[in-house]
Protein backbone atom coordinates (compact mmCIF):
# COMPACT_ATOMS: atom_id res chain seq x y z
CA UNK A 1 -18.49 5.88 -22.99
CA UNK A 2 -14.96 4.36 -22.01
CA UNK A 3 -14.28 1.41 -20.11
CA UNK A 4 -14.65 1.19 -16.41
CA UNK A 5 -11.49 -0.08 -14.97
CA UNK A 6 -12.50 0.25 -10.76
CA UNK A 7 -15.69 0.28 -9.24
CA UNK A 8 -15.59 3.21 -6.81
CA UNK A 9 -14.75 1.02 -3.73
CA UNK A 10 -11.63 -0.54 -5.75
CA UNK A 11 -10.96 3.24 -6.61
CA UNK A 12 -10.35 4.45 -3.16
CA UNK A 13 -8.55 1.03 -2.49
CA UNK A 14 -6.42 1.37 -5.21
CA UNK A 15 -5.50 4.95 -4.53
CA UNK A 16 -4.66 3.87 -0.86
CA UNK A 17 -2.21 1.44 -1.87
CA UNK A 18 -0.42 3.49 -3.98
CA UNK A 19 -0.58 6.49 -1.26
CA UNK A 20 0.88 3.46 1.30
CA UNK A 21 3.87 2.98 -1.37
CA UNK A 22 4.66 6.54 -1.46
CA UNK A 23 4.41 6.63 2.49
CA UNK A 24 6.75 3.72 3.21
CA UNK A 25 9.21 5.00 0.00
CA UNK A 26 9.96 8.22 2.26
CA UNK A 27 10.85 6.57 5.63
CA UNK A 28 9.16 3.11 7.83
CA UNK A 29 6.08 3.71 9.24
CA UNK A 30 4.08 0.79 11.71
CA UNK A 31 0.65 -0.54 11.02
CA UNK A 32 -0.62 1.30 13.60
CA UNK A 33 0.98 4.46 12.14
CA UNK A 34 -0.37 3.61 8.64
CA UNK A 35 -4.12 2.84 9.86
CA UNK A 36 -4.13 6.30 11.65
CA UNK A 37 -2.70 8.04 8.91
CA UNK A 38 -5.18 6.45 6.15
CA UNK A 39 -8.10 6.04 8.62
CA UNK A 40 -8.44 2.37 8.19
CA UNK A 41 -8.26 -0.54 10.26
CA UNK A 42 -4.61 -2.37 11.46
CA UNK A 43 -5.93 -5.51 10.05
CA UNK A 44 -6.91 -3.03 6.15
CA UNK A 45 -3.53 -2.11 6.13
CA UNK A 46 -2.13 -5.72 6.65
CA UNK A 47 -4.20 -6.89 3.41
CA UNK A 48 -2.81 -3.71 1.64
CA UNK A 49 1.02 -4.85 2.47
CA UNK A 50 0.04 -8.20 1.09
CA UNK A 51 -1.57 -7.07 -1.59
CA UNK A 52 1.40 -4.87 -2.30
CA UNK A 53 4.75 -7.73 -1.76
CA UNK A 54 1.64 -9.78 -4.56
CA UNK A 55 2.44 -7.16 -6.54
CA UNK A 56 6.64 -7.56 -6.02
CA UNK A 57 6.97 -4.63 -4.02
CA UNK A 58 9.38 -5.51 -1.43
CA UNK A 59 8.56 -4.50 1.95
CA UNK A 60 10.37 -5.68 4.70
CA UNK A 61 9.99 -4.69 8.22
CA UNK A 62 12.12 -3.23 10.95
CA UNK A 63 12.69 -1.87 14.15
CA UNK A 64 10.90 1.49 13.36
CA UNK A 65 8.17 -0.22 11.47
CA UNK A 66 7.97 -1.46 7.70
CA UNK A 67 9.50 0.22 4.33
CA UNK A 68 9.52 -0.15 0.56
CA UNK A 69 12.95 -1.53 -0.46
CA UNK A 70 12.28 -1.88 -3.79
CA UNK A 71 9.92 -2.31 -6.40
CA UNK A 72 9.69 -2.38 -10.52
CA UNK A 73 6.75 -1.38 -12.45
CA UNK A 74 6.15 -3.85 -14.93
CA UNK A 75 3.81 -3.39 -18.44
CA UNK A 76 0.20 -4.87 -18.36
């Protein structure tokens, strides 16, 4: 059998991150917004936005909540 690359916890919480990306690409959403919408707590969805600027996504935050201003996929 193949490698496994995520244990099944780091599955959902790498499929939430990326699904938080695609959110804040399309226009700003809050925390509070974001936790509702993903069914998590505020303070998940504060490590996720960390986890995502570690990852040099830029997210800054606004008025109407935060947004993805840019990012770059790098290679591995």
């Amino acid at each position: 059998m193949g490698e496994v690359l995520f244990k099944p916890n780091q599955r959902q919480v790498a499929w939430r991150v990326l699904r938080i990306v695609i959110t804040l690409r399309k226009s700003p959403r809050t925390v509070k917004q974001l936790a509702a919408l993903f069914g998590v707590d505020k303070r998940t969805i504060y490590r996720d936005l960390n986890f995502i600027k570690d990852a040099g996504v830029r997210v800054e935050k606004d008025k109407d909540g935060f947004m993805v201003v840019r990012y770059k996929i790098t290679e591995l």
